[in-house]
N, C-alpha and C. Protein backbone atom coordinates (compact mmCIF):
# COMPACT_ATOMS: atom_id res chain seq x y z
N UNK A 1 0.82 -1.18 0.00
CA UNK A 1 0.00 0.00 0.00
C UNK A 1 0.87 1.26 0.00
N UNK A 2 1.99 0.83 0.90
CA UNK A 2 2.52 2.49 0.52
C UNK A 2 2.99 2.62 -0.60
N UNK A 3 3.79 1.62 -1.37
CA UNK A 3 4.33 1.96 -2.97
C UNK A 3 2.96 2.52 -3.80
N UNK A 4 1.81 1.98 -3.61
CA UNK A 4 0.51 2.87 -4.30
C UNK A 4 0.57 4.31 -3.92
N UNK A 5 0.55 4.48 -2.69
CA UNK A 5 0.35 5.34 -2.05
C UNK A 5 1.45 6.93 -2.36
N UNK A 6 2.41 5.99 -2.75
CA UNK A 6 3.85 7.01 -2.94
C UNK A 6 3.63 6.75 -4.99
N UNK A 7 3.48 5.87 -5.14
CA UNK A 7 3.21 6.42 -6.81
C UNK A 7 2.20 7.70 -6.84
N UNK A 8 0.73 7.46 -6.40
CA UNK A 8 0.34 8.36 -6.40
C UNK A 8 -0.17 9.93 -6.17
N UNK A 9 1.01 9.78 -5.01
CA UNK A 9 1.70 11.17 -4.63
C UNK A 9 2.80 11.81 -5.73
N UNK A 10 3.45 10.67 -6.08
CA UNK A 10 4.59 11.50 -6.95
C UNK A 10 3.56 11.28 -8.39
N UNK A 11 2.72 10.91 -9.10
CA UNK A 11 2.11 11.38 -10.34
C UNK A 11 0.76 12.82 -9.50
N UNK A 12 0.56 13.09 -8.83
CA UNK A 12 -0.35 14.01 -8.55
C UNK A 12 0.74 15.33 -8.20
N UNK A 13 2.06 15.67 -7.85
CA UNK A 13 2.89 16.12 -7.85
C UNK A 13 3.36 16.59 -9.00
N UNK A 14 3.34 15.50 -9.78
CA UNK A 14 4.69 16.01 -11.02
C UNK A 14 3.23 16.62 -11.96
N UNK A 15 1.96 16.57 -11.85
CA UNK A 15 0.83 16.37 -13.00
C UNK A 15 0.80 18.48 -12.38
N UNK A 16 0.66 18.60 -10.79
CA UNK A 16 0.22 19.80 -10.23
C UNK A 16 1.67 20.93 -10.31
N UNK A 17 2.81 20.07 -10.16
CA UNK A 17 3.76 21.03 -11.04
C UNK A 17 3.91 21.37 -12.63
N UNK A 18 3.75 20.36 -13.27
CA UNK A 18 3.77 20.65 -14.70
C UNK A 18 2.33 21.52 -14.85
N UNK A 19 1.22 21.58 -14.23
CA UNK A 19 0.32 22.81 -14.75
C UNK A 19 0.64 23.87 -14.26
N UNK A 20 1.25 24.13 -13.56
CA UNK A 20 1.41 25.32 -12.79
C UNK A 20 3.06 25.73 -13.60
N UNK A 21 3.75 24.99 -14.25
CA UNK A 21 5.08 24.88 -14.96
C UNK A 21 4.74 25.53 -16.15
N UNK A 22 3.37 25.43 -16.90
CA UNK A 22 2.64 25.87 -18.17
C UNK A 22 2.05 27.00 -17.63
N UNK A 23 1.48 27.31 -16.88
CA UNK A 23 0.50 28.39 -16.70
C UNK A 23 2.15 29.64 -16.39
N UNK A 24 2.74 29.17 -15.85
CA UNK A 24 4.04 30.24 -15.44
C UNK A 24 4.44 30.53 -16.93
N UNK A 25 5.06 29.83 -17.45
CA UNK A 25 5.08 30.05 -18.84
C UNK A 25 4.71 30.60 -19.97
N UNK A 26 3.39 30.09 -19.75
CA UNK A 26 2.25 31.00 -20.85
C UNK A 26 2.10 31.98 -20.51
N UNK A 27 2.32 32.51 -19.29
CA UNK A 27 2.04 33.90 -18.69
C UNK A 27 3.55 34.93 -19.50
N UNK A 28 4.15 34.04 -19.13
CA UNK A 28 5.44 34.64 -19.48
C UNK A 28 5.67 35.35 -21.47
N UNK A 29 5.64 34.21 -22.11
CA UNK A 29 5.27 34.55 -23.45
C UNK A 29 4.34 35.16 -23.62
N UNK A 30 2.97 35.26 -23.03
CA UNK A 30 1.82 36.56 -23.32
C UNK A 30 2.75 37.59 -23.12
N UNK A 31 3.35 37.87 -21.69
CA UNK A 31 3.89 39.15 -21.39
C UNK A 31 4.79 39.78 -22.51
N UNK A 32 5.79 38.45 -23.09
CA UNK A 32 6.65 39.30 -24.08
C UNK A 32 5.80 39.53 -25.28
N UNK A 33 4.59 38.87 -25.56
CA UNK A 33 3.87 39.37 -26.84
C UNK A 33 3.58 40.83 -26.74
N UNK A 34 2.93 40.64 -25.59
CA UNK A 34 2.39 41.97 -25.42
C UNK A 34 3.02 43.13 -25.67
N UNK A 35 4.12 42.79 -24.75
CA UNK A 35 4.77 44.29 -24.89
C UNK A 35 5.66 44.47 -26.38
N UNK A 36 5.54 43.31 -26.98
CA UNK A 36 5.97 43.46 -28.69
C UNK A 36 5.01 44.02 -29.01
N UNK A 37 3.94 43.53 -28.94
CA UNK A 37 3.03 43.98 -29.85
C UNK A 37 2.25 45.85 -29.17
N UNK A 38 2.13 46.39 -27.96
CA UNK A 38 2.27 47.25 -27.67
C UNK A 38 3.13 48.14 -28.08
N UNK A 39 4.67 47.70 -28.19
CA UNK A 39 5.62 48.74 -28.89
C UNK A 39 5.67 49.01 -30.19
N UNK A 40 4.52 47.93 -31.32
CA UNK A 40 4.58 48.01 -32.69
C UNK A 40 3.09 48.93 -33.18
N UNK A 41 2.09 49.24 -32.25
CA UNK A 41 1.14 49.95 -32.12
C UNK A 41 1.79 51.08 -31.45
N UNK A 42 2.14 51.48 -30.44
CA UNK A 42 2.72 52.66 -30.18
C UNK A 42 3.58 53.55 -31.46
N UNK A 43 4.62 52.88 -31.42
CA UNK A 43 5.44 53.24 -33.12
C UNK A 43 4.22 53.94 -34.41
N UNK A 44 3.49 52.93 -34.49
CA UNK A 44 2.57 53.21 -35.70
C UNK A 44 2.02 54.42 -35.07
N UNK A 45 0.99 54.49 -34.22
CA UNK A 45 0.01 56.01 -33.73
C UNK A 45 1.46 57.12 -33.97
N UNK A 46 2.58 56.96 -33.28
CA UNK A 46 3.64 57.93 -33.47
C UNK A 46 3.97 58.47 -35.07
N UNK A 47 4.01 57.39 -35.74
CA UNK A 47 4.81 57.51 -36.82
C UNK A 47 3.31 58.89 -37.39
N UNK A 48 2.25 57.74 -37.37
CA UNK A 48 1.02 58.49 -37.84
C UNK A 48 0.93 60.13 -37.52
N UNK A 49 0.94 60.51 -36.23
CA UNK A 49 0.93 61.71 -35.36
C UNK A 49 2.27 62.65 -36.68
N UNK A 50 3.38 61.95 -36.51
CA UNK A 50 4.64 62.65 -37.20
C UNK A 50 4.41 63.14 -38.27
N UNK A 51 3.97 62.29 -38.83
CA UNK A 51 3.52 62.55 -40.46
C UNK A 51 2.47 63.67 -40.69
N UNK A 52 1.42 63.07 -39.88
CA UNK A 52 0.20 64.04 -40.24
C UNK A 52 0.69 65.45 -39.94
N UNK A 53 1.53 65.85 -38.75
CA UNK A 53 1.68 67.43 -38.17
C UNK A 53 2.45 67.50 -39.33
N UNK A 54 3.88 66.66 -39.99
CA UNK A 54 4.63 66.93 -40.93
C UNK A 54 3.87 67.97 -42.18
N UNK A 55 2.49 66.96 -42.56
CA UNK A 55 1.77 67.41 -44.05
C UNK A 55 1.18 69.21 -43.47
N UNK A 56 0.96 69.32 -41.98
CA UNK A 56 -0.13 70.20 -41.69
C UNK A 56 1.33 70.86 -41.69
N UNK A 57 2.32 71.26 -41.38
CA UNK A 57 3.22 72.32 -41.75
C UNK A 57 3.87 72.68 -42.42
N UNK A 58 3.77 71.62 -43.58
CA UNK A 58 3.95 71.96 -45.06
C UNK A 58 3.04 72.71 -45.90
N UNK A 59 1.49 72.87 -45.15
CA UNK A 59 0.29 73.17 -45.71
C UNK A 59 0.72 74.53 -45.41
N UNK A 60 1.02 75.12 -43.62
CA UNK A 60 0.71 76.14 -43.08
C UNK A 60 2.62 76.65 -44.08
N UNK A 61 3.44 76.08 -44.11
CA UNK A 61 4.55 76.76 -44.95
C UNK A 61 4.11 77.60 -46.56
N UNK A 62 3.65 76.35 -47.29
CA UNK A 62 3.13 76.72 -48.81
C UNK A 62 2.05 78.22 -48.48
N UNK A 63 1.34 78.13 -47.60
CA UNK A 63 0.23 79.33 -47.79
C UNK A 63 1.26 80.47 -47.10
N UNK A 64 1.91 80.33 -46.00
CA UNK A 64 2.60 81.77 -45.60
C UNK A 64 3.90 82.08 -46.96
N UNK A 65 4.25 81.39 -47.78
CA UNK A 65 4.98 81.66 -48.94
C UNK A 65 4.05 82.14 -50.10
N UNK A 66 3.09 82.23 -49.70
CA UNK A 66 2.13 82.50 -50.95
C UNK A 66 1.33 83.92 -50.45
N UNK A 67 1.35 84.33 -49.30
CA UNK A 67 1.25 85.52 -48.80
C UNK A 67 0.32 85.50 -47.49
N UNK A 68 -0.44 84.10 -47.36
CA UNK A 68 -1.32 83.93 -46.73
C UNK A 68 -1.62 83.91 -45.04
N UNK A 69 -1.11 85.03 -44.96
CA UNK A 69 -0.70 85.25 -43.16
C UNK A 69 -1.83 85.14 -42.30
N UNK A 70 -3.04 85.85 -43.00
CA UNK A 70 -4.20 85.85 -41.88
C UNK A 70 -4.82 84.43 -42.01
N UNK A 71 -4.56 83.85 -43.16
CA UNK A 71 -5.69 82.52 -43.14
C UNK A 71 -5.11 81.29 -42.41
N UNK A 72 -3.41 81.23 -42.66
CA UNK A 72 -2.24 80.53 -41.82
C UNK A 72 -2.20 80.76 -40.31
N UNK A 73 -2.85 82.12 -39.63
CA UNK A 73 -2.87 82.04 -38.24
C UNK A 73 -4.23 81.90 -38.02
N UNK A 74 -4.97 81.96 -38.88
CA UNK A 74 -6.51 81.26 -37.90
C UNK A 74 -6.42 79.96 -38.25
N UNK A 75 -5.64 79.02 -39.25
CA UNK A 75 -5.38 77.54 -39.33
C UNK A 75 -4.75 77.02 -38.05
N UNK A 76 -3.77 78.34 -37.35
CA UNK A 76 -2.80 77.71 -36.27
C UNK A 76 -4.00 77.60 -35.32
N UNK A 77 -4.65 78.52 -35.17
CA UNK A 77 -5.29 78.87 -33.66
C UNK A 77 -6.44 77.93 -33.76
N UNK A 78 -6.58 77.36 -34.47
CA UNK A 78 -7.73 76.33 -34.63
C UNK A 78 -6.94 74.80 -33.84
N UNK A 79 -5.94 74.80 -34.54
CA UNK A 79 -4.98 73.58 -34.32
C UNK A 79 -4.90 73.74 -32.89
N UNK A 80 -4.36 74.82 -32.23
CA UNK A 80 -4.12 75.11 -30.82
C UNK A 80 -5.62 74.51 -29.90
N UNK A 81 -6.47 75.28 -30.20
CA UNK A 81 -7.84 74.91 -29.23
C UNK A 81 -8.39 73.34 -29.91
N UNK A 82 -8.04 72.55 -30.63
CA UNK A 82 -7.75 71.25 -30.99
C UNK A 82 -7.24 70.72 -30.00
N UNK A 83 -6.08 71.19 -29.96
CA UNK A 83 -5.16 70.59 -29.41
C UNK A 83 -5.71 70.58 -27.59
N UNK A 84 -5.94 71.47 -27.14
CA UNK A 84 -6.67 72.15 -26.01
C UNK A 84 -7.75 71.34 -25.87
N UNK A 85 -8.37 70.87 -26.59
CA UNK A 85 -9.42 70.10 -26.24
C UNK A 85 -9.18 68.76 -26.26
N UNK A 86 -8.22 68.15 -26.50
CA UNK A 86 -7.63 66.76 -26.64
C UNK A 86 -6.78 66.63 -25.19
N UNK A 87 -6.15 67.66 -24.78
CA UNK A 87 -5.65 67.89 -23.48
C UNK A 87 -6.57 67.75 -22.67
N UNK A 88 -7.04 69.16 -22.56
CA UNK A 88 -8.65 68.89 -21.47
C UNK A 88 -9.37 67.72 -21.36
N UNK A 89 -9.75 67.10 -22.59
CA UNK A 89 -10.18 65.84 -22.12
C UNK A 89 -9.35 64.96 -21.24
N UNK A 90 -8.11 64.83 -21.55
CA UNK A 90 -6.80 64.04 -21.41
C UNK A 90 -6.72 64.30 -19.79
N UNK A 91 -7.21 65.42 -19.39
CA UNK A 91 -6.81 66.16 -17.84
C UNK A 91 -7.64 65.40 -17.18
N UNK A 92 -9.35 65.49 -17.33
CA UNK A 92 -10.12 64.67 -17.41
C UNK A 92 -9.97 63.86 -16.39
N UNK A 93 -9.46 63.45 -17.22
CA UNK A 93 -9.15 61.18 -17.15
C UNK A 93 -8.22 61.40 -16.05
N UNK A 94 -6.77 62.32 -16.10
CA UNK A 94 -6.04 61.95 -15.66
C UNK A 94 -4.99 62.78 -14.82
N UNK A 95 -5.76 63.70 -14.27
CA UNK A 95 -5.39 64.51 -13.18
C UNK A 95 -5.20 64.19 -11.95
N UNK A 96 -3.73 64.55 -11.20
CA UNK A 96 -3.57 64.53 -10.39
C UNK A 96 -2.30 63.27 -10.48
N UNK A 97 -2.21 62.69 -11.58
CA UNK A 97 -1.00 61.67 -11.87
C UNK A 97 0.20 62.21 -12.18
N UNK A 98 1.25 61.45 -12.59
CA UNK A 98 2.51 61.57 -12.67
C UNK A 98 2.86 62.43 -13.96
N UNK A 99 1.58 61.79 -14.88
CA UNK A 99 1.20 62.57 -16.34
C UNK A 99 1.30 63.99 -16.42
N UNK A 100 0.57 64.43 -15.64
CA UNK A 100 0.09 65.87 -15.55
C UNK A 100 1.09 66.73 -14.85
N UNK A 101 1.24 65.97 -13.54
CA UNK A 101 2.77 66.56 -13.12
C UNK A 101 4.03 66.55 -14.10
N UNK A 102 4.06 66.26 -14.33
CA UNK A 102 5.37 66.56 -15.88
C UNK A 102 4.64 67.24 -16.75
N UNK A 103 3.56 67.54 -17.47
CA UNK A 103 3.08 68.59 -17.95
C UNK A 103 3.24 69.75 -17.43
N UNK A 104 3.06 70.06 -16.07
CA UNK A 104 2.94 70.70 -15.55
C UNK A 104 4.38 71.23 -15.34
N UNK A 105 5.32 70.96 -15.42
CA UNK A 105 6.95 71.39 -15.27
C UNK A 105 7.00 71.95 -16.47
N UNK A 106 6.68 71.24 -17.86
CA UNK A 106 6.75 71.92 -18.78
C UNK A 106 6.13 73.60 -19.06
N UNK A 107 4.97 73.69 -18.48
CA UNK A 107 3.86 74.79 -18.92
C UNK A 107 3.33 74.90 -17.57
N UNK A 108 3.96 75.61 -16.12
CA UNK A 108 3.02 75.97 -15.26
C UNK A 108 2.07 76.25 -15.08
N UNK A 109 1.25 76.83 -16.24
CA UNK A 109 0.00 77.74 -16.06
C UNK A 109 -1.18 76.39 -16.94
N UNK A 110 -0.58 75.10 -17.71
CA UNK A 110 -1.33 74.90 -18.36
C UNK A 110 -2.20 74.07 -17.25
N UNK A 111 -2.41 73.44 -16.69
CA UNK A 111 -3.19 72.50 -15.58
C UNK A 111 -4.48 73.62 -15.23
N UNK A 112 -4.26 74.78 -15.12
CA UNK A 112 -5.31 76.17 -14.87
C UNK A 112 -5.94 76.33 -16.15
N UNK A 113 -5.47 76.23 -17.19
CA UNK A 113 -5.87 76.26 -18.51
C UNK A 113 -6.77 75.23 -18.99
N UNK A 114 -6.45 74.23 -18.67
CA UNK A 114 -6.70 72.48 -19.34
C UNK A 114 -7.73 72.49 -18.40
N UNK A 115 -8.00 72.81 -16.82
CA UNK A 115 -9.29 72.85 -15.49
C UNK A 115 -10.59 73.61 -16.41
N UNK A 116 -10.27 74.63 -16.99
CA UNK A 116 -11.51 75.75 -17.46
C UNK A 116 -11.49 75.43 -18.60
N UNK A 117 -10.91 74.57 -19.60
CA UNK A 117 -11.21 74.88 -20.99
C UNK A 117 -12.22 74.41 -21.24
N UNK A 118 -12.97 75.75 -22.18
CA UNK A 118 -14.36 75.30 -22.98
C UNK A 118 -13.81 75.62 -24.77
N UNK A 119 -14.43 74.39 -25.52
CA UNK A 119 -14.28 74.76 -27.01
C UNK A 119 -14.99 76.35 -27.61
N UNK A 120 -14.21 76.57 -28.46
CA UNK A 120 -15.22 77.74 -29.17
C UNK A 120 -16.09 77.29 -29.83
N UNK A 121 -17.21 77.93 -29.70
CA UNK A 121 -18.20 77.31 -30.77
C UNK A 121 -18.20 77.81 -32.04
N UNK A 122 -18.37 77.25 -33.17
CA UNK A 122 -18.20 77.79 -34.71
C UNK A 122 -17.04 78.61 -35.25
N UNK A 123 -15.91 77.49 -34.34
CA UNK A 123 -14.51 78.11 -34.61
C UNK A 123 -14.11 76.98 -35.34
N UNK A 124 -14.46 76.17 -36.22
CA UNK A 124 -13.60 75.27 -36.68
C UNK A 124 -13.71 75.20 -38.20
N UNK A 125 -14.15 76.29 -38.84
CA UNK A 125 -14.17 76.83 -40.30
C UNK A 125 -12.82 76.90 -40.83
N UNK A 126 -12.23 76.50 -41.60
CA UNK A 126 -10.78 76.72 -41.91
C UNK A 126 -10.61 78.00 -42.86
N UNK A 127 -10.34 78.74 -42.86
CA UNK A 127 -10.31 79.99 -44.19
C UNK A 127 -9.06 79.35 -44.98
N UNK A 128 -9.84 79.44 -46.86
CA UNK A 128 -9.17 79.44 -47.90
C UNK A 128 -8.18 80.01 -48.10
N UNK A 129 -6.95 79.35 -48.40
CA UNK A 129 -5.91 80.71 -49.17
C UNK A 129 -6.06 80.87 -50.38
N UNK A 130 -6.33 82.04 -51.14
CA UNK A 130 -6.64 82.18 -52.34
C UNK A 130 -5.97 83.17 -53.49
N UNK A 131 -4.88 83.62 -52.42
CA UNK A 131 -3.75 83.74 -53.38
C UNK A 131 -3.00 82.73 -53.98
């Protein structure tokens, strides 16, 4: 009885380490997927972000070379309260974190800014350059 007894301690042993040997494991390879695959989505939104501001200051270059000063700074100031409202939301979510505190080193005053911001209304008309 005890050789039963001791087989079936050591197969209920080796059966409760080997799942727990897989589950450690699989945990492990998710983790490195993840953060592959997190750093190949991060990259992309970046690359995306780069590009797009790239085309929008090639836009706002071509029109101030073409004479277009007033229509090039209501394009900026549109971009700005854009931008202001992507923050504000962003504050939102996530005020009072580590986030905002480093914003906040950058631009003292913006956390007071980003608290009160309201959009303009029927500010998002782009004016033509037509020179």
């Amino acid at each position: 009885m005890t050789r039963r007894y001791f087989f079936t301690t050591a197969v209920t042993i080796l059966v409760v380490t080997a799942i727990a040997g897989a589950y450690v494991a699989g945990i492990q390879v998710g983790r490195g997927q993840d953060r592959e695959a997190f750093g190949q989505v991060l990259a992309s939104v970046q690359t995306d972000q780069g590009f797009t501001k790239l085309q929008r200051l090639r836009e706002f270059e071509s029109e101030l070379s073409r004479g277009c000063a007033k229509e090039t700074l209501a394009k900026l100031r549109i971009d700005i309260q854009i931008q202001l409202d992507v923050l504000a939301s962003f504050y939102q979510e996530h005020k009072g974190t580590w986030v905002m505190d480093d914003l906040a080193k950058r631009d003292p005053a913006i956390l007071e800014q980003l608290k009160t911001f309201k959009p303009q209304q029927n500010f998002w008309t782009e004016p033509k350059c037509t020179l």
